[in-house]
C-alpha atoms as a PDB file:
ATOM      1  CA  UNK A   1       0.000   0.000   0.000  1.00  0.00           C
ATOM      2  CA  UNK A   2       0.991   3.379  -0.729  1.00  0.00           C
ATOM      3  CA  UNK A   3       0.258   6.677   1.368  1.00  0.00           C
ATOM      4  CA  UNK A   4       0.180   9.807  -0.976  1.00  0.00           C
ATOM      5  CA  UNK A   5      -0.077  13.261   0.944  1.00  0.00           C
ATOM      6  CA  UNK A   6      -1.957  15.414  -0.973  1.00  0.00           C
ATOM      7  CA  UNK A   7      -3.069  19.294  -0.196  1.00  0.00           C
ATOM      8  CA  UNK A   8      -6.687  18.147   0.723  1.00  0.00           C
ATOM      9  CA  UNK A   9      -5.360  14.940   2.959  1.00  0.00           C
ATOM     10  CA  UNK A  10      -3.827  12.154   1.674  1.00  0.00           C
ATOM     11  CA  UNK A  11      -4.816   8.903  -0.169  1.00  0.00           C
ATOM     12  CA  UNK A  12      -3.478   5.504   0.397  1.00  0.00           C
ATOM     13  CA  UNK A  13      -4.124   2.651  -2.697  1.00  0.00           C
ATOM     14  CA  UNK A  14      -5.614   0.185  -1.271  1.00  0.00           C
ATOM     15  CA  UNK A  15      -5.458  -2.058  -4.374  1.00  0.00           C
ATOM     16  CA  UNK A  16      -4.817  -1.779  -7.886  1.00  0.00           C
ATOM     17  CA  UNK A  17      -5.499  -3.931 -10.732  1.00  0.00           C
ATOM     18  CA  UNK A  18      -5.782  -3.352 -14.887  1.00  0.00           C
ATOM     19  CA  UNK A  19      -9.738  -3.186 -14.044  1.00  0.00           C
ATOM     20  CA  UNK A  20     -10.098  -1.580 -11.044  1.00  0.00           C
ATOM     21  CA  UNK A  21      -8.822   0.192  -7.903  1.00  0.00           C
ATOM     22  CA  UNK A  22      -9.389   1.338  -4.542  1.00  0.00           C
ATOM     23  CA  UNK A  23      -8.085   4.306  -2.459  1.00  0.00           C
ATOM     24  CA  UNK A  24      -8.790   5.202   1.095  1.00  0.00           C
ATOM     25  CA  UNK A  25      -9.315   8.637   1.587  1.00  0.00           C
ATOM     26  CA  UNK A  26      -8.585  10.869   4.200  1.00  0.00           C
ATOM     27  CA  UNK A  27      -9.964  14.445   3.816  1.00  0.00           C
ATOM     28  CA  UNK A  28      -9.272  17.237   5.663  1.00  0.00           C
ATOM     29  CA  UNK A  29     -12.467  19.779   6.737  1.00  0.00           C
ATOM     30  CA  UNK A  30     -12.542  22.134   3.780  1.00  0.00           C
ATOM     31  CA  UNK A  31     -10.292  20.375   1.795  1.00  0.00           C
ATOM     32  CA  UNK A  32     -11.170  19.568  -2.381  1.00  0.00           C
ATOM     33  CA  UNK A  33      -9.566  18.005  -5.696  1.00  0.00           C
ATOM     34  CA  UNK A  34      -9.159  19.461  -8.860  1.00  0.00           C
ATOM     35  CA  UNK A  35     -12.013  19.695 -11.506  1.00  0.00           C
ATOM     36  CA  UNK A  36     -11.339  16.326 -13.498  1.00  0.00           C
ATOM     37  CA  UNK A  37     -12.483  13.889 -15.539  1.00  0.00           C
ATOM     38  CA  UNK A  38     -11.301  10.296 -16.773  1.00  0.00           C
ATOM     39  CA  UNK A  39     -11.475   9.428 -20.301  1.00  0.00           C
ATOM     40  CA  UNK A  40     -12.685   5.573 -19.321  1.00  0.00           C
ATOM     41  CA  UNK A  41     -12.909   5.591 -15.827  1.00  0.00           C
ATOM     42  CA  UNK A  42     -15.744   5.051 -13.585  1.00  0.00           C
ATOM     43  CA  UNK A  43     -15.203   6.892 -10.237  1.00  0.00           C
ATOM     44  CA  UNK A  44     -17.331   5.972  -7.183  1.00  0.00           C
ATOM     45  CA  UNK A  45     -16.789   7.425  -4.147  1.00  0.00           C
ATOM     46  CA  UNK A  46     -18.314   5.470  -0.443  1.00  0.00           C
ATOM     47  CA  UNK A  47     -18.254   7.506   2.905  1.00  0.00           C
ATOM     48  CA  UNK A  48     -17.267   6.100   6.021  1.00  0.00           C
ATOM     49  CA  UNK A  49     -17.201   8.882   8.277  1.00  0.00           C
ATOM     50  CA  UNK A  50     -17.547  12.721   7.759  1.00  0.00           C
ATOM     51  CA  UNK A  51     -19.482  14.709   4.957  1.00  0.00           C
ATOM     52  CA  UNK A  52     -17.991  14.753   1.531  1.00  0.00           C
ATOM     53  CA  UNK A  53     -19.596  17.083  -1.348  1.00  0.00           C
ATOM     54  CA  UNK A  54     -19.535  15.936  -4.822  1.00  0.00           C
ATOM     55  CA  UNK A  55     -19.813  18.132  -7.802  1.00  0.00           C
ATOM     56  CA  UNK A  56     -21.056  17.123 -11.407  1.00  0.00           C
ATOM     57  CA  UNK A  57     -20.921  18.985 -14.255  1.00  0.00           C
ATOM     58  CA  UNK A  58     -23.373  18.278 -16.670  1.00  0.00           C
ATOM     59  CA  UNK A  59     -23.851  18.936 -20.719  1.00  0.00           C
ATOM     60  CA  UNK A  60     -25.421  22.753 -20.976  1.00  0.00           C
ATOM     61  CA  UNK A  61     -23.422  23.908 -17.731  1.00  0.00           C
ATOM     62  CA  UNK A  62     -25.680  22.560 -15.440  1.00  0.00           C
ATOM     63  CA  UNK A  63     -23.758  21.531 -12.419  1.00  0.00           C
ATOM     64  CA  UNK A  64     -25.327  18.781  -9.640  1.00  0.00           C
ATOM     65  CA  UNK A  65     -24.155  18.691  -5.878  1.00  0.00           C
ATOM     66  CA  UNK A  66     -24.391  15.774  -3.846  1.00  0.00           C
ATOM     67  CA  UNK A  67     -23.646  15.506  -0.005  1.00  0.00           C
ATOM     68  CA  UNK A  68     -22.570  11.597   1.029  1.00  0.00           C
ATOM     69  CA  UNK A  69     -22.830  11.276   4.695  1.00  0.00           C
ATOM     70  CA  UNK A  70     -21.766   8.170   6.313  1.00  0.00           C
ATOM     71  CA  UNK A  71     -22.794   4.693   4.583  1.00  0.00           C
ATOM     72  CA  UNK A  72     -23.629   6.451   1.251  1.00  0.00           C
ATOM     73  CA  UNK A  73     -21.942   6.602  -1.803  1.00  0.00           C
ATOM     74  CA  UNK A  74     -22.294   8.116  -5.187  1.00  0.00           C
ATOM     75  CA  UNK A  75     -21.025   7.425  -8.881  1.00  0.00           C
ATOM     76  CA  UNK A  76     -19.265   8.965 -11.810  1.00  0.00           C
ATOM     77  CA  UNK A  77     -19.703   7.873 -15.085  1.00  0.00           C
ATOM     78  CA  UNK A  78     -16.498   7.932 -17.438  1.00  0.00           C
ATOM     79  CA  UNK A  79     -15.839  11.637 -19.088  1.00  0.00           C
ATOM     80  CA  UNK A  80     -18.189  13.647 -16.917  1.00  0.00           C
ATOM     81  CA  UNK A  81     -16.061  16.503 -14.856  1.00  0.00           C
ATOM     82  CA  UNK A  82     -16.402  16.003 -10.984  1.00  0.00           C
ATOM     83  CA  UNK A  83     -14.863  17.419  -7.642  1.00  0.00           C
ATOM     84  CA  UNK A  84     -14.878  16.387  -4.366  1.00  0.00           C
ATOM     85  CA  UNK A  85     -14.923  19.096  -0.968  1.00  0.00           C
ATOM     86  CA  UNK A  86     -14.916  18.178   2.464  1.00  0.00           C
ATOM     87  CA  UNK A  87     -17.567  19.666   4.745  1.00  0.00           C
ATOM     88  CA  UNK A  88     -16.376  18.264   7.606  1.00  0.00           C
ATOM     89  CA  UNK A  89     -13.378  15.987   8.437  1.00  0.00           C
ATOM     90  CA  UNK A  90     -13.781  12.959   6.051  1.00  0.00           C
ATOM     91  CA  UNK A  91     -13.056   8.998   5.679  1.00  0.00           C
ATOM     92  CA  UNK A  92     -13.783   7.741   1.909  1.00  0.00           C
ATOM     93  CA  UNK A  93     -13.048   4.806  -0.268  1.00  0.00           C
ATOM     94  CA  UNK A  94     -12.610   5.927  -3.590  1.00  0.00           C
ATOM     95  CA  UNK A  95     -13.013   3.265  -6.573  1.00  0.00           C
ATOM     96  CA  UNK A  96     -12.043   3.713 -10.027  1.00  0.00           C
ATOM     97  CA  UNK A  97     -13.774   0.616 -12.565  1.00  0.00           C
ATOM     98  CA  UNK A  98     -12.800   0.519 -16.305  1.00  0.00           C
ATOM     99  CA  UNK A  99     -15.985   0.984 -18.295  1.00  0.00           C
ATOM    100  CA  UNK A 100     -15.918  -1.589 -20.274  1.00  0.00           C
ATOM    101  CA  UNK A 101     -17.248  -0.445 -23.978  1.00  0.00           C
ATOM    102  CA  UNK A 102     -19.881  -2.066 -25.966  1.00  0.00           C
ATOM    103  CA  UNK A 103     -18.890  -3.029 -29.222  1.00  0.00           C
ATOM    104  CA  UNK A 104     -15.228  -2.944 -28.633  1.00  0.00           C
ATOM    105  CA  UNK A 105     -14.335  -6.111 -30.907  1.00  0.00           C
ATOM    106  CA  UNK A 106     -13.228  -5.609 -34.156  1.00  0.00           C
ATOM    107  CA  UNK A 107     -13.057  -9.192 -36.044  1.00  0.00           C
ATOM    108  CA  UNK A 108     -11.105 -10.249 -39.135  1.00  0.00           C
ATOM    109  CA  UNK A 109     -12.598 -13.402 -39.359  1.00  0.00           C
ATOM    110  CA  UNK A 110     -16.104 -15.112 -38.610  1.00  0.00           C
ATOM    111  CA  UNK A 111     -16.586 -17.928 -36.435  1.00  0.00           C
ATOM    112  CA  UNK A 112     -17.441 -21.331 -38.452  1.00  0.00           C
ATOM    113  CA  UNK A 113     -17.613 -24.602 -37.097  1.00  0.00           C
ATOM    114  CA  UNK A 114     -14.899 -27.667 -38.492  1.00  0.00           C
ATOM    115  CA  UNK A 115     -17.832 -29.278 -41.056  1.00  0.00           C
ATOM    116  CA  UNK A 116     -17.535 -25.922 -42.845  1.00  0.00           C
ATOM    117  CA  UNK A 117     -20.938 -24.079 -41.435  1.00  0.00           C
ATOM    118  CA  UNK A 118     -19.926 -19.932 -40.904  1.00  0.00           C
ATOM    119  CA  UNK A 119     -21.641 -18.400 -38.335  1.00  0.00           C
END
């Protein structure tokens, strides 16, 4: 596990693996991320303790706001802009999940079975 100090708290990864990982969170009253967004990303966030605000900017500048007390948790689909703000001293686990992208398969052959039949 690695502990990352950051200017909000720190983080400390949990586990990571090429589909998903998880980060414990340790926020500071007051203390936010940048404005960001992941290309293919999911990004869910689960309280333990504290109050954590999440901002979501949507398509025509609309922007939601979400407050995640303890036991709740919220998610962020891939390439939607987000932020996170502690109200109050805050204990998170942060996920990130690959979407994984319909149609993604690109064949150069089609499947046939040995008496000669093609799919």
């Amino acid at each position: 596990m690695t502990k990352e100090g950051k200017v909000w708290g720190e983080t400390t990864d949990v586990i990571e693996t090429p589909f998903f990982s998880i980060h414990y969170l340790s926020v500071e009253a007051g203390g936010f991320c940048s404005e960001h967004r992941h290309e293919a990303k999911k990004n869910i966030f689960f309280v333990l303790a504290g109050r954590l605000r999440i901002r979501i900017w949507r398509e025509g500048g609309l922007v939601d706001e979400i407050d995640l007390l303890a036991g709740q948790d919220t998610e962020i689909p891939p390439g939607v802009y987000h932020q996170f703000r502690a109200i109050e001293p805050t204990l998170a686990i942060e996920i990130y999940e690959v979407e994984l992208r319909p149609g993604d398969i690109e064949r150069r052959t089609r499947g046939g079975r040995a008496d000669g039949r093609l799919a």
